[in-house]
N, C-alpha and C. Protein backbone atom coordinates (compact mmCIF):
# COMPACT_ATOMS: atom_id res chain seq x y z
N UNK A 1 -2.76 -2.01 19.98
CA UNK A 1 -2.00 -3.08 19.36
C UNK A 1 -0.82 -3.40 20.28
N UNK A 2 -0.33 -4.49 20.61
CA UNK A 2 0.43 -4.92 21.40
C UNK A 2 1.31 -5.20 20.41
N UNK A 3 2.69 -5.89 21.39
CA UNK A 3 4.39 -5.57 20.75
C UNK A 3 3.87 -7.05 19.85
N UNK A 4 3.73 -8.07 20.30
CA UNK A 4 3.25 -9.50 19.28
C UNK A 4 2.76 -8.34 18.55
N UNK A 5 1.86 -8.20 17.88
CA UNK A 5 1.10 -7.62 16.83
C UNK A 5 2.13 -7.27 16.50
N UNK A 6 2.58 -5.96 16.19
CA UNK A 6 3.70 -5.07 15.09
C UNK A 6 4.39 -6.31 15.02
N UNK A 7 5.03 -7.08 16.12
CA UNK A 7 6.08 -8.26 15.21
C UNK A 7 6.05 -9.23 14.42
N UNK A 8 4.28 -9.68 14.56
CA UNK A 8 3.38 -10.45 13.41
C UNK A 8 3.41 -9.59 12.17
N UNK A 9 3.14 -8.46 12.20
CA UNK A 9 3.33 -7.83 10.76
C UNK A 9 4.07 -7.29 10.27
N UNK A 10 5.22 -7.27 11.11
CA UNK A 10 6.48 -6.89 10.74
C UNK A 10 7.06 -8.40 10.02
N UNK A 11 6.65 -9.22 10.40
CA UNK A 11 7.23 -10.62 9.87
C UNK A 11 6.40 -10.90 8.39
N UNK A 12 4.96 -10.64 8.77
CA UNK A 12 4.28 -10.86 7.30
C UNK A 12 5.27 -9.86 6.49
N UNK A 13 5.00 -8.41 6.64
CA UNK A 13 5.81 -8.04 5.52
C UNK A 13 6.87 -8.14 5.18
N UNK A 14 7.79 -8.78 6.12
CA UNK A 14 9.11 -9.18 5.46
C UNK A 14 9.23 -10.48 4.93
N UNK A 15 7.65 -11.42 4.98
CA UNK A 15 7.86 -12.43 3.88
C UNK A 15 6.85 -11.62 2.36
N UNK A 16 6.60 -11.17 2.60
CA UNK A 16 5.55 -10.31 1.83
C UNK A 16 7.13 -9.88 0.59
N UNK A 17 7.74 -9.17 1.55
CA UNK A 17 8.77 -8.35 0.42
C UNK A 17 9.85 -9.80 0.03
N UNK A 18 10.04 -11.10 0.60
CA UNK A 18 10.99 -11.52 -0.08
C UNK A 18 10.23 -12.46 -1.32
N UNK A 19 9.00 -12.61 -0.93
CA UNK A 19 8.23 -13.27 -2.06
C UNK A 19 7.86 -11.94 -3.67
N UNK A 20 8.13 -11.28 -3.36
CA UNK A 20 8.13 -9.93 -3.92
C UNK A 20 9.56 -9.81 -5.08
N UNK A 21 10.79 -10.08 -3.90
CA UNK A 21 11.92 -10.25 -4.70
C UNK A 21 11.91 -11.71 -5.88
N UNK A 22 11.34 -12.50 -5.43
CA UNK A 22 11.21 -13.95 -6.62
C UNK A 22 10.41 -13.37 -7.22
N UNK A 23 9.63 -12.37 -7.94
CA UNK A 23 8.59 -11.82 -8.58
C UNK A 23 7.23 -12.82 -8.31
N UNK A 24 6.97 -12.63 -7.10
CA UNK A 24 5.50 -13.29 -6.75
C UNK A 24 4.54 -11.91 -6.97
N UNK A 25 3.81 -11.99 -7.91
CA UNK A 25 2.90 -10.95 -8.36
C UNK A 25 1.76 -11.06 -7.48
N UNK A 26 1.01 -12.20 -6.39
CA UNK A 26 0.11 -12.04 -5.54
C UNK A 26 0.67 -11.40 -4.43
N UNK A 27 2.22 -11.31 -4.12
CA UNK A 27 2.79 -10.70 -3.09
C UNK A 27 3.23 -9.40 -3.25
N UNK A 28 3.07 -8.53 -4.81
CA UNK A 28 2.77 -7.44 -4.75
C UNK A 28 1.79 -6.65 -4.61
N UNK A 29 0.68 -7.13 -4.82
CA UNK A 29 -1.03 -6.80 -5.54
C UNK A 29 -1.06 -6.58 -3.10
N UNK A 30 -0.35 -7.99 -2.68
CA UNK A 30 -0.91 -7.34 -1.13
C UNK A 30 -0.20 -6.37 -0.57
N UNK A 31 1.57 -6.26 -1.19
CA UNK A 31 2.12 -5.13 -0.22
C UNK A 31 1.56 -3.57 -1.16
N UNK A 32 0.83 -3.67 -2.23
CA UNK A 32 0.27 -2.89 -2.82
C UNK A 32 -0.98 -2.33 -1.82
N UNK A 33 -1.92 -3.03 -1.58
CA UNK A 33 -2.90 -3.14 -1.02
C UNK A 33 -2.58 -2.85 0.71
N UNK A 34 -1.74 -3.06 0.78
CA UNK A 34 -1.40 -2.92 2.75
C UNK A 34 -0.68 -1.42 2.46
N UNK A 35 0.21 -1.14 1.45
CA UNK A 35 1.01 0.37 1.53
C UNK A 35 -0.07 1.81 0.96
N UNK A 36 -0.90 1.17 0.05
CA UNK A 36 -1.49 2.33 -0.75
C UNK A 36 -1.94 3.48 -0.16
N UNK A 37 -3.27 2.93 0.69
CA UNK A 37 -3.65 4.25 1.94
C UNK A 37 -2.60 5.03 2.43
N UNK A 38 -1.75 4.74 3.49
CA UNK A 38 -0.54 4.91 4.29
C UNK A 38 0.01 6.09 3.01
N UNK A 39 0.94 5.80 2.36
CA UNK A 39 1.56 6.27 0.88
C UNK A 39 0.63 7.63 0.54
N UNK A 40 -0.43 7.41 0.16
CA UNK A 40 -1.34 8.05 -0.62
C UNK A 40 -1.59 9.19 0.62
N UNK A 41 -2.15 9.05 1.54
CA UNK A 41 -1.98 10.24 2.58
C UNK A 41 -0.85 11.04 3.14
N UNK A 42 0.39 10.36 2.60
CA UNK A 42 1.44 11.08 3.05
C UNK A 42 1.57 12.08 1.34
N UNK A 43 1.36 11.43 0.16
CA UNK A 43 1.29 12.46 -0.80
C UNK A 43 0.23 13.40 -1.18
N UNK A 44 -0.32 13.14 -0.59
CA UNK A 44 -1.78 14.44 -0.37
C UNK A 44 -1.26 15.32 0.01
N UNK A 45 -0.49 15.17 1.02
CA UNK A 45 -0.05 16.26 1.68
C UNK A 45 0.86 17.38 0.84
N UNK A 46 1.48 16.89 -0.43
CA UNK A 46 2.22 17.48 -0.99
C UNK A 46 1.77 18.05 -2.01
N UNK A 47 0.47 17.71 -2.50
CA UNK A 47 -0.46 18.72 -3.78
C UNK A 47 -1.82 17.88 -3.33
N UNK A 48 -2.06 17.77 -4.86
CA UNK A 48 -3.73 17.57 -5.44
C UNK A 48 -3.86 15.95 -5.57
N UNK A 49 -5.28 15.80 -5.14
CA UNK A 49 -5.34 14.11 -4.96
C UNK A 49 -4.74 13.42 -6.38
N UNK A 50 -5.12 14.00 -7.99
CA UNK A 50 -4.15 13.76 -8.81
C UNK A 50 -2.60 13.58 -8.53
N UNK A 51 -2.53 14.66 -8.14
CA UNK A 51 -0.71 14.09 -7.68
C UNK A 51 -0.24 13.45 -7.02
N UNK A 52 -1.21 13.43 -5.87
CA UNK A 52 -0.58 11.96 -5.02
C UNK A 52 -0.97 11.15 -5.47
N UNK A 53 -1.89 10.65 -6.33
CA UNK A 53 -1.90 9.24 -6.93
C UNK A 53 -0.81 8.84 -7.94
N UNK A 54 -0.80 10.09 -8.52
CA UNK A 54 1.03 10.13 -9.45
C UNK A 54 2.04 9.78 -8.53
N UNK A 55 2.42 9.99 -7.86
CA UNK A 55 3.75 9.94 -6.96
C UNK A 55 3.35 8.45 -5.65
N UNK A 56 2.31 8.00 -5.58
CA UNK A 56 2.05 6.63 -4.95
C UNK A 56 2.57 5.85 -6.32
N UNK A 57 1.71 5.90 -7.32
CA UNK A 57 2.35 5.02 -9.01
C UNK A 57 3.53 4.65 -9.33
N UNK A 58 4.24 6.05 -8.90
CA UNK A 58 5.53 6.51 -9.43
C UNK A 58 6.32 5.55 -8.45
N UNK A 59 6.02 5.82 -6.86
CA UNK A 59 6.58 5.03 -6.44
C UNK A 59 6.86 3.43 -6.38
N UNK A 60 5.26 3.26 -6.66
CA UNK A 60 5.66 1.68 -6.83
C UNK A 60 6.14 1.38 -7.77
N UNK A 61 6.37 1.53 -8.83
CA UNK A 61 6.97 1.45 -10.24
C UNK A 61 8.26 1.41 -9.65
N UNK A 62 9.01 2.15 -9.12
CA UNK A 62 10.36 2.17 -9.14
C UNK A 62 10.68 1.17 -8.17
N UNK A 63 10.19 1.15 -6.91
CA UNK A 63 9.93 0.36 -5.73
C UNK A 63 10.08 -1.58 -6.57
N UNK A 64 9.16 -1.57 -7.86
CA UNK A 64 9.04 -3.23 -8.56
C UNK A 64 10.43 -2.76 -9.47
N UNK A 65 11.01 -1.99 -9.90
CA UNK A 65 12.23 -2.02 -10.62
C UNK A 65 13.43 -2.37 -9.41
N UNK A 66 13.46 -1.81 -8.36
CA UNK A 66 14.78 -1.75 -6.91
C UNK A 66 14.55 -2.68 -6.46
N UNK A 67 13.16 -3.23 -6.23
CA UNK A 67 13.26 -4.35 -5.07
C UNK A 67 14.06 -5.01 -4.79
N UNK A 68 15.03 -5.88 -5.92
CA UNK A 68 16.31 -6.61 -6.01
C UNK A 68 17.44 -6.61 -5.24
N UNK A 69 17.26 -4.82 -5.06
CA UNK A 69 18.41 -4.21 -4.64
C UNK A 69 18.05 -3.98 -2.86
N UNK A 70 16.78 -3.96 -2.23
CA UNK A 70 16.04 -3.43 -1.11
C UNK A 70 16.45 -5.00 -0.34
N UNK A 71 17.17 -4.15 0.88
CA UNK A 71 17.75 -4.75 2.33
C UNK A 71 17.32 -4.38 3.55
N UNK A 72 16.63 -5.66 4.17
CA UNK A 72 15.98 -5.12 5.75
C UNK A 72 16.86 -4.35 6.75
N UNK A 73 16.32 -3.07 6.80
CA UNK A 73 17.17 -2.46 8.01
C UNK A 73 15.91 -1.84 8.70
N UNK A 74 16.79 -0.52 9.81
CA UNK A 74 15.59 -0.33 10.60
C UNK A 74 14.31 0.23 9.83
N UNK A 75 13.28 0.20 10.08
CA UNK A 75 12.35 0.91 9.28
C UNK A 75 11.73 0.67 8.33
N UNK A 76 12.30 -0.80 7.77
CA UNK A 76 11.66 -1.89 7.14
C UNK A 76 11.25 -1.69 5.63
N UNK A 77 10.33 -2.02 5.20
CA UNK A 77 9.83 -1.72 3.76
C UNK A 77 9.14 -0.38 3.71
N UNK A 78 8.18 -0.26 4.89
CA UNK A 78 7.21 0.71 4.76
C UNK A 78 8.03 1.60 4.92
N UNK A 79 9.26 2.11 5.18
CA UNK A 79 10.21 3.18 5.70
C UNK A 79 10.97 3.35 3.76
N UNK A 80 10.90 2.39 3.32
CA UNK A 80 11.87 1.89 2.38
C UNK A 80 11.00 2.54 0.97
N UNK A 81 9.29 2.29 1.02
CA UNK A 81 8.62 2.72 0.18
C UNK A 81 8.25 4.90 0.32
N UNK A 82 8.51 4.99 1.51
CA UNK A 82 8.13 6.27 1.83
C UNK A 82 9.37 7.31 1.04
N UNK A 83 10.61 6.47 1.48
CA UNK A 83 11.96 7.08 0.83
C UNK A 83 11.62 7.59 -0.50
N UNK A 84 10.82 6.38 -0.98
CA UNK A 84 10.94 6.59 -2.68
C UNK A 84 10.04 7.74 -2.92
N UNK A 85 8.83 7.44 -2.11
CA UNK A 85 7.97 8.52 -2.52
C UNK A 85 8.24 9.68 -2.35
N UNK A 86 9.02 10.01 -1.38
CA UNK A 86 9.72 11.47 -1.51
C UNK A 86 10.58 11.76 -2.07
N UNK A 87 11.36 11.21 -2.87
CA UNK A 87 12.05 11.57 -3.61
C UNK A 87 11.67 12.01 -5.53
């Protein structure tokens, strides 16, 4: 993947997340769909495929409650959704 690429999808998802903040529900269902895998393998790592599907849930749940509050810095959304999940 070349530097264009990451900055093409670094741009989709940062219209991805502000259509997200107006509650565009097709613009969650995709940053749903683009984060889930990614997410879900980083909580495997922490128990049983049950639990990481709990704690991917968990995260997005809180992730559609904050969004309001969620500001581009380095590391972007996908940095922004991982936070949550570890916590």
């Amino acid at each position: 993947m070349n530097r264009g690429d990451v900055d093409n999808r670094e741009q989709d998802l940062r219209t991805l997340v502000e259509r997200a903040q107006r509650s565009d529900p097709d613009a969650w269902e995709t940053l749903y769909r683009l984060s889930y895998a990614r997410l879900f393998q980083y909580a495997r790592r922490l128990g049983t495929r049950e639990e990481a599907d709990d704690v991917v849930s968990e995260a997005f749940a809180r992730a559609y409650e904050a969004i309001g509050r969620f500001r581009w810095r380095d590391g972007g959304a996908n940095a922004w959704l991982f936070g949550i999940a570890a916590t």
